[in-house]
PDB file of N, CA and C in Angstrom:
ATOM      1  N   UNK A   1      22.666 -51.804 -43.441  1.00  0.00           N
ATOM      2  CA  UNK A   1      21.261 -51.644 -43.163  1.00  0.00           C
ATOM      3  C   UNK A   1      20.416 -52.722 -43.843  1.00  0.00           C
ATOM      4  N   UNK A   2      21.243 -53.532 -44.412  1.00  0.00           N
ATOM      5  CA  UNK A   2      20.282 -54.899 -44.982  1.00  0.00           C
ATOM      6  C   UNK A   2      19.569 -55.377 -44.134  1.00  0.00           C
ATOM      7  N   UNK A   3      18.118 -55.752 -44.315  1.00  0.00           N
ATOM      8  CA  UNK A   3      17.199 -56.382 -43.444  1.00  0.00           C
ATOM      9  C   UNK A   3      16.849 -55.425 -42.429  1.00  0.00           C
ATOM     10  N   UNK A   4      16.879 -54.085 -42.210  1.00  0.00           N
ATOM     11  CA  UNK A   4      16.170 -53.227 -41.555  1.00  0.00           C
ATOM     12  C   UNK A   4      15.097 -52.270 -42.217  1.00  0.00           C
ATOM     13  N   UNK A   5      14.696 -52.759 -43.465  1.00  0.00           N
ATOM     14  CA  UNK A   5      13.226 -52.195 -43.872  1.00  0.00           C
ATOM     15  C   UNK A   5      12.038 -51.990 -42.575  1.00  0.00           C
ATOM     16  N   UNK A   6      11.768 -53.327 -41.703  1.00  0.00           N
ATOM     17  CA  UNK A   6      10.966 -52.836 -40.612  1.00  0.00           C
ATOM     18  C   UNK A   6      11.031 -51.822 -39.884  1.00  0.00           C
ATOM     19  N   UNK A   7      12.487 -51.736 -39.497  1.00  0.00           N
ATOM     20  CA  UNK A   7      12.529 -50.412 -38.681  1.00  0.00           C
ATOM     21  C   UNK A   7      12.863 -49.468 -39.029  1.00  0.00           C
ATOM     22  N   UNK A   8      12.937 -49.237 -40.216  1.00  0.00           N
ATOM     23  CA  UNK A   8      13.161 -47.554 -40.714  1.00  0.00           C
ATOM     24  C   UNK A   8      11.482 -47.172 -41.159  1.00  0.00           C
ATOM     25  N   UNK A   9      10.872 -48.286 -41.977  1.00  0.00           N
ATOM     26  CA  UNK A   9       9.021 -47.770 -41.555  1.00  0.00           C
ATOM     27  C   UNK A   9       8.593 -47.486 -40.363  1.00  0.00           C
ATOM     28  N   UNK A  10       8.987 -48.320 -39.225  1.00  0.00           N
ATOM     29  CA  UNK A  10       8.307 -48.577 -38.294  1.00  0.00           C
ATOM     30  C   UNK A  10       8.735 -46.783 -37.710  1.00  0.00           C
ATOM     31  N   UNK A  11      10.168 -46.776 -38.013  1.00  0.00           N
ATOM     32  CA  UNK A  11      10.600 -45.354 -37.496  1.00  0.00           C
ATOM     33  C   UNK A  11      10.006 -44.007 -37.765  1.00  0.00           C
ATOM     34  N   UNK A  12       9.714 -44.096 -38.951  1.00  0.00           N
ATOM     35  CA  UNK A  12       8.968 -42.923 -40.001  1.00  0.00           C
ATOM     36  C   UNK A  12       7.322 -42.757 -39.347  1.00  0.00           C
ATOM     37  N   UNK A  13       6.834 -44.158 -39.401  1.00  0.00           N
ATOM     38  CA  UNK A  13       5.548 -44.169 -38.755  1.00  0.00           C
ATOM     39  C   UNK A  13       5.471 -43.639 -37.542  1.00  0.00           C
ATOM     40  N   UNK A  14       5.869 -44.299 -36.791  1.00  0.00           N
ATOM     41  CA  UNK A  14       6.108 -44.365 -35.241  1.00  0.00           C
ATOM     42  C   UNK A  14       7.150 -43.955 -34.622  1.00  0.00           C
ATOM     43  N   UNK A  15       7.854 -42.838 -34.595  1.00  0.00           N
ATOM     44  CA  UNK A  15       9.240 -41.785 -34.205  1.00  0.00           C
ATOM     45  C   UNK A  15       8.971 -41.727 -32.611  1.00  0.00           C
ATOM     46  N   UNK A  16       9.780 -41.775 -32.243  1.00  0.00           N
ATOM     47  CA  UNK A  16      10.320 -41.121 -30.852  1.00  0.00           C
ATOM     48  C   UNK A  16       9.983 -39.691 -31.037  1.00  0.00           C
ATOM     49  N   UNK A  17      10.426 -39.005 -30.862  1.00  0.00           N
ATOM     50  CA  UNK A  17      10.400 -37.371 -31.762  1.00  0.00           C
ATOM     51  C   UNK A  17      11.148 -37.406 -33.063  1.00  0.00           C
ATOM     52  N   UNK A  18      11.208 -36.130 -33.531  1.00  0.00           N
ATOM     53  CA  UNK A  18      11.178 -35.898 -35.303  1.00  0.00           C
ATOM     54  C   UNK A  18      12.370 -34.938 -34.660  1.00  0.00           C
ATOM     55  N   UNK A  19      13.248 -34.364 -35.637  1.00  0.00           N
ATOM     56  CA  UNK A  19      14.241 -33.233 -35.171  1.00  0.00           C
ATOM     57  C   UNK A  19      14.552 -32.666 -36.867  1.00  0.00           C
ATOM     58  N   UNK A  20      14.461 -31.079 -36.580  1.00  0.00           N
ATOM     59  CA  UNK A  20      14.659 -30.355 -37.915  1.00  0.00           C
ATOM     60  C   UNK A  20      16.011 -30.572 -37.950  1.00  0.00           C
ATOM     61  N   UNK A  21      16.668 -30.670 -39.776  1.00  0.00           N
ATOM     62  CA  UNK A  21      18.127 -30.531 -38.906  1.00  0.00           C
ATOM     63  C   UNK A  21      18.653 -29.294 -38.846  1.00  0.00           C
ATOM     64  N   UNK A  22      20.037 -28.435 -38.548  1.00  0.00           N
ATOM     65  CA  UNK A  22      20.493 -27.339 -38.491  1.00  0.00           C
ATOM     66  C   UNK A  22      21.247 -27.456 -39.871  1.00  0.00           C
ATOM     67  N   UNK A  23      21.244 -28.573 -40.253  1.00  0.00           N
ATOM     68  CA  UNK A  23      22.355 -27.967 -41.771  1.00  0.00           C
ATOM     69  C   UNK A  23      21.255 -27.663 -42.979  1.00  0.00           C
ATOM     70  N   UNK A  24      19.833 -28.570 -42.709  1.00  0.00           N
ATOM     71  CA  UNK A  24      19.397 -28.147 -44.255  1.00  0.00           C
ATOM     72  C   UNK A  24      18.066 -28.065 -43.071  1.00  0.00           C
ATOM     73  N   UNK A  25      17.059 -27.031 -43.472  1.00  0.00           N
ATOM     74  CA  UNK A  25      15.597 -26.836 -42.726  1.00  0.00           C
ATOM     75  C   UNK A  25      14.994 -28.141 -43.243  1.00  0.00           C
ATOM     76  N   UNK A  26      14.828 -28.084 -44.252  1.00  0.00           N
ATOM     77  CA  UNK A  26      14.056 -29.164 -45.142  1.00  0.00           C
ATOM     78  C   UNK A  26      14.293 -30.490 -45.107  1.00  0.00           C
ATOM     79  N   UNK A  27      15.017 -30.914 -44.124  1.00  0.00           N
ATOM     80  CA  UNK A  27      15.318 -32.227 -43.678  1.00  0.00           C
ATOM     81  C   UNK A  27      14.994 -32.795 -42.073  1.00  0.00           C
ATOM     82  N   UNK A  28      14.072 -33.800 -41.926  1.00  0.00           N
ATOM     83  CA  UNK A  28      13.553 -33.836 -40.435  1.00  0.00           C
ATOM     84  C   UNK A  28      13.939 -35.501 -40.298  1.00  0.00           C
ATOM     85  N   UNK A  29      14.671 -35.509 -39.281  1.00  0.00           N
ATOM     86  CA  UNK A  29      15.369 -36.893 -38.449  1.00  0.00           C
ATOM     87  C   UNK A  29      14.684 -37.054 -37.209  1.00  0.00           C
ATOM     88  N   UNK A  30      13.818 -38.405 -38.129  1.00  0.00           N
ATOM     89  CA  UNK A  30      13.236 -39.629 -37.439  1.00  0.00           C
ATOM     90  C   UNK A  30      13.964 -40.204 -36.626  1.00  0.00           C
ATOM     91  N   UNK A  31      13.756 -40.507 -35.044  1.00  0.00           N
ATOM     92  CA  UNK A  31      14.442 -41.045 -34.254  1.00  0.00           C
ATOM     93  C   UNK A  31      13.586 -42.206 -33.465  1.00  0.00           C
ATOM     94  N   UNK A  32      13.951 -43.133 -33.585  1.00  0.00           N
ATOM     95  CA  UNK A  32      13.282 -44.727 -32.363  1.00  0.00           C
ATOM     96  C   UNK A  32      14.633 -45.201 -31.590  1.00  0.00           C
ATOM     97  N   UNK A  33      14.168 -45.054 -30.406  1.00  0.00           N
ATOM     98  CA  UNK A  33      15.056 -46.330 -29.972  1.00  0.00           C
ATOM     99  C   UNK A  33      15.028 -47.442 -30.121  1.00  0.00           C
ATOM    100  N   UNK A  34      15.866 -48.629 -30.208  1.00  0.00           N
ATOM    101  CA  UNK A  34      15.427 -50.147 -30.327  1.00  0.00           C
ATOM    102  C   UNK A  34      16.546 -50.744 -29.079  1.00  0.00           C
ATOM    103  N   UNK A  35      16.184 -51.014 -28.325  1.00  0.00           N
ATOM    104  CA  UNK A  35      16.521 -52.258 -26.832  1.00  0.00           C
ATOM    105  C   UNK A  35      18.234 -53.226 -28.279  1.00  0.00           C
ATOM    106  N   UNK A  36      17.249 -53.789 -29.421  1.00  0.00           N
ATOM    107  CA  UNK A  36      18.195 -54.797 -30.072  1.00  0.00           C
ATOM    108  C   UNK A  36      18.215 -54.685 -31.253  1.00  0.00           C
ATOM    109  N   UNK A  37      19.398 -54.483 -31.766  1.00  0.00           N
ATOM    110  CA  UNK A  37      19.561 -53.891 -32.941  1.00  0.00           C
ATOM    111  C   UNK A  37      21.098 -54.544 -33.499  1.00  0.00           C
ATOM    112  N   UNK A  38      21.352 -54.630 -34.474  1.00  0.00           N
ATOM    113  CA  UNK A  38      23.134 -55.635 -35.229  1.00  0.00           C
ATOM    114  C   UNK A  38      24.076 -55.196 -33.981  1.00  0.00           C
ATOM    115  N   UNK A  39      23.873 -54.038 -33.364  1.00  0.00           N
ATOM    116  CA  UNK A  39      24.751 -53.245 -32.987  1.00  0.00           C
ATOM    117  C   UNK A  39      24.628 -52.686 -31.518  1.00  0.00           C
ATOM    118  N   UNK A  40      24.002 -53.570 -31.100  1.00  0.00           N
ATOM    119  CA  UNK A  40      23.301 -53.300 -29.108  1.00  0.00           C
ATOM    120  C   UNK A  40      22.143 -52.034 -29.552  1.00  0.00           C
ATOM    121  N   UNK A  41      22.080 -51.460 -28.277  1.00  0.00           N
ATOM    122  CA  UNK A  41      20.826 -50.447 -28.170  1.00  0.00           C
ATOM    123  C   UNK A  41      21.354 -49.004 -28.854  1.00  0.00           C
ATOM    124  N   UNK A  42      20.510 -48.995 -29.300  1.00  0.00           N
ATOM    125  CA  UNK A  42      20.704 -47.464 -30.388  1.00  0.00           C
ATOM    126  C   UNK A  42      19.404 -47.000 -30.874  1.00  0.00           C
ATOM    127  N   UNK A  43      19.489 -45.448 -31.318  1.00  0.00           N
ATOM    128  CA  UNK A  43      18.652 -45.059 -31.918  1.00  0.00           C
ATOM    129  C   UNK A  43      18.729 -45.673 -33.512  1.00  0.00           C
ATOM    130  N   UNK A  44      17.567 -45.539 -34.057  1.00  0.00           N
ATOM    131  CA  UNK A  44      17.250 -45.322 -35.681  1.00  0.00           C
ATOM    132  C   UNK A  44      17.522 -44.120 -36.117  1.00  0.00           C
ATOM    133  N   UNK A  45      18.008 -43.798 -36.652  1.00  0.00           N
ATOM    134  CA  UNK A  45      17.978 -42.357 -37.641  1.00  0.00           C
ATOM    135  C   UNK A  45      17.383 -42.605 -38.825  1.00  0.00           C
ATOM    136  N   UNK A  46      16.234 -42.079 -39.073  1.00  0.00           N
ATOM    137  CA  UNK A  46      15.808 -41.854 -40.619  1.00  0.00           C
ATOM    138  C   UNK A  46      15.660 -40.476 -40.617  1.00  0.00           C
ATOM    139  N   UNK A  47      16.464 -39.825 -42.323  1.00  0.00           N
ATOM    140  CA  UNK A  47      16.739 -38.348 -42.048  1.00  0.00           C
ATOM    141  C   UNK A  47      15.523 -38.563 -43.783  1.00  0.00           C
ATOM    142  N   UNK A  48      14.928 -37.849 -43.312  1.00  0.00           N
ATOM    143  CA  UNK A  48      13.647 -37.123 -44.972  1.00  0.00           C
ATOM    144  C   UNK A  48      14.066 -36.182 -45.406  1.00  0.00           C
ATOM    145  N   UNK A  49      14.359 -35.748 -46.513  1.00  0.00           N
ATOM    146  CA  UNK A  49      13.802 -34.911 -47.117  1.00  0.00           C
ATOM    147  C   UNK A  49      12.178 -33.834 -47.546  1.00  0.00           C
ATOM    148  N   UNK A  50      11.710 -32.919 -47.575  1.00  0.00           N
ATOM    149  CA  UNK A  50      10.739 -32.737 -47.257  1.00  0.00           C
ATOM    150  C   UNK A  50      10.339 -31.340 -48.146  1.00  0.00           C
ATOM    151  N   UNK A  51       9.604 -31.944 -49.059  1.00  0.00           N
ATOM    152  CA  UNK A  51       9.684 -30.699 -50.209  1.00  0.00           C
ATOM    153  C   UNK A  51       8.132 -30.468 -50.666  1.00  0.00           C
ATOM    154  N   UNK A  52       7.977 -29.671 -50.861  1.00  0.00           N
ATOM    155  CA  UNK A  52       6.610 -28.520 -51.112  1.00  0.00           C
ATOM    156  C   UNK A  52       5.614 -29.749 -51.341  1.00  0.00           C
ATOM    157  N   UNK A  53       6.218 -30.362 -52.865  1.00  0.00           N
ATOM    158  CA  UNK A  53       5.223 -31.711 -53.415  1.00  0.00           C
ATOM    159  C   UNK A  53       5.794 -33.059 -53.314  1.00  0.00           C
ATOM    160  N   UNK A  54       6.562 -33.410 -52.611  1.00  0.00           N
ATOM    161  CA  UNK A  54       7.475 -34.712 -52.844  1.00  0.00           C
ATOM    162  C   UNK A  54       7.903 -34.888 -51.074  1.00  0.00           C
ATOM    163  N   UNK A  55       8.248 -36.073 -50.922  1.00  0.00           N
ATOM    164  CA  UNK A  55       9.208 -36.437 -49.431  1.00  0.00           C
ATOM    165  C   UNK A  55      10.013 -37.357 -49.842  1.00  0.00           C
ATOM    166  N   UNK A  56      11.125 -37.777 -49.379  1.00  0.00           N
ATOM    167  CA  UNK A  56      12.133 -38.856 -49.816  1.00  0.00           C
ATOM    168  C   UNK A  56      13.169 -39.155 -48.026  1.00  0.00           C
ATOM    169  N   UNK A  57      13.355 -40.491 -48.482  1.00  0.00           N
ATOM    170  CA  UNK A  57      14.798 -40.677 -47.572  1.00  0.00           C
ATOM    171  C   UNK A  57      15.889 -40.800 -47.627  1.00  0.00           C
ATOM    172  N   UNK A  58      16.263 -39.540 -47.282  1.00  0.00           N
ATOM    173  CA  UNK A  58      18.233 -39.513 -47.775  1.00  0.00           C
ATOM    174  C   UNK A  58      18.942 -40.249 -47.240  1.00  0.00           C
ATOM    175  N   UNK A  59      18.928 -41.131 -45.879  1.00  0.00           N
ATOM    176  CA  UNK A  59      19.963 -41.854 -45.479  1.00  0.00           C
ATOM    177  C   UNK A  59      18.958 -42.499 -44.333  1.00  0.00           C
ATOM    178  N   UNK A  60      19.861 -43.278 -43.632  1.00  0.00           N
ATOM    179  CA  UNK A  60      19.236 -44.180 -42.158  1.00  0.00           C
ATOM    180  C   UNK A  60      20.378 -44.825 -41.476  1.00  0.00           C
ATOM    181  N   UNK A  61      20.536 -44.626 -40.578  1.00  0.00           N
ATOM    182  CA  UNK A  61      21.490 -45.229 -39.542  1.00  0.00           C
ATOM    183  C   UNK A  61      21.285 -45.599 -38.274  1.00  0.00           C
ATOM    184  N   UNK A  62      22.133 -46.414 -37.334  1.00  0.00           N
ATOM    185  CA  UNK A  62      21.815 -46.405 -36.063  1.00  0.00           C
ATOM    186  C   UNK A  62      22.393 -45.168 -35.153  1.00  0.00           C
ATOM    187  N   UNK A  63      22.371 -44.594 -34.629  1.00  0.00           N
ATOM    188  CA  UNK A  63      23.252 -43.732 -33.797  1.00  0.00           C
ATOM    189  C   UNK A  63      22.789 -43.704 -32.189  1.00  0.00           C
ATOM    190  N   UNK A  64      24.228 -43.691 -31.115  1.00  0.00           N
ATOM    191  CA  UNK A  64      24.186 -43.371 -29.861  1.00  0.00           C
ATOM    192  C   UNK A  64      23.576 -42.473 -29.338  1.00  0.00           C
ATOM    193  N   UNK A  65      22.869 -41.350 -30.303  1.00  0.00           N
ATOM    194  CA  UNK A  65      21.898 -39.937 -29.460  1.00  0.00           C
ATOM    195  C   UNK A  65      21.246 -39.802 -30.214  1.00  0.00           C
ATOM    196  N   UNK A  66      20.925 -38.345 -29.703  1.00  0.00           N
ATOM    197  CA  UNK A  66      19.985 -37.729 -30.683  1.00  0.00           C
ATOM    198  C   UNK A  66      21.027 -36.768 -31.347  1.00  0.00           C
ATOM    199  N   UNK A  67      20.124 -36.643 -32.216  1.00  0.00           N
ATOM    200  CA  UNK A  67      21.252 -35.812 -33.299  1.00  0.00           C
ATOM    201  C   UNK A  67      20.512 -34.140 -33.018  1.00  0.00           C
ATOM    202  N   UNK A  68      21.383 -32.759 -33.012  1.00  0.00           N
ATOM    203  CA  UNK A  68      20.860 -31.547 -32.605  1.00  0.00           C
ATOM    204  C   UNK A  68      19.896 -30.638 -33.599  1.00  0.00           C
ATOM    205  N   UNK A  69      19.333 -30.187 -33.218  1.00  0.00           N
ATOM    206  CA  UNK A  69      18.366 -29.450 -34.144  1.00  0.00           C
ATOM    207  C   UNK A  69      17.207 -28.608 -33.321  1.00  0.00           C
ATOM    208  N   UNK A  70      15.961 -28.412 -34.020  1.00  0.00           N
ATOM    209  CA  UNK A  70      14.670 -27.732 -33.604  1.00  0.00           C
ATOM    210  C   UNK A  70      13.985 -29.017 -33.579  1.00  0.00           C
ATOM    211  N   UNK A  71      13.495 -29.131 -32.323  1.00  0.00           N
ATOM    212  CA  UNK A  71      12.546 -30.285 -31.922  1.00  0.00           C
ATOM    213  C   UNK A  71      10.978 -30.176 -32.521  1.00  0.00           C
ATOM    214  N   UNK A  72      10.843 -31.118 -33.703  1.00  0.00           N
ATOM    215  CA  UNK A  72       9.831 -30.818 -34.210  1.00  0.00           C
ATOM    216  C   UNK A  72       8.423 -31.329 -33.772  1.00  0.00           C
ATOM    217  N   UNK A  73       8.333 -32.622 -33.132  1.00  0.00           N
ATOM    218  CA  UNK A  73       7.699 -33.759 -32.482  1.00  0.00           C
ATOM    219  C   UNK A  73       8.103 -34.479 -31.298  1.00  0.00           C
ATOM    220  N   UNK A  74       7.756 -34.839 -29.907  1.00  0.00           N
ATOM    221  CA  UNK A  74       8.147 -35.448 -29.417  1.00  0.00           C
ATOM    222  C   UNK A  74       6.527 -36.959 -28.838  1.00  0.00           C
ATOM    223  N   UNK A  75       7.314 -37.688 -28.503  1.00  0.00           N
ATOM    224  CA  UNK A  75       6.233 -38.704 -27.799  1.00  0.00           C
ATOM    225  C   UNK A  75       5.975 -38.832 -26.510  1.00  0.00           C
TER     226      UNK A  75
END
């Protein structure tokens, strides 16, 4: 994920839809598509954390879908 700072902001900012996940409530996965990416066309995954007084980002990846959950946001 070196050199993808733009698009994990850009993702957080600007999401495709948001998705709760099913393993932890308190975690909501940011999804963008990008056309060009290290790795052809894929989504962004940025997964948050999301706590009473605090937010954080536990991980970020590219992935082929959407990942399953409660649809929290869509565009």
């Amino acid at each position: 994920m070196i050199g993808q700072d733009t698009k994990i902001g850009e993702t957080i900012v600007s999401p495709d839809f948001v998705i709760e996940s099913r393993q932890d409530p308190s975690i909501r996965l940011y999804h963008k598509l990008y056309e060009q990416t290290p790795v052809t066309r894929k989504y962004m995954l940025v997964a948050v954390k999301v706590l009473a007084d605090d937010a954080f980002v536990v991980t970020a990846f590219f992935t082929d879908a959407q990942k399953q959950g409660i649809a929290i946001w869509a565009r």
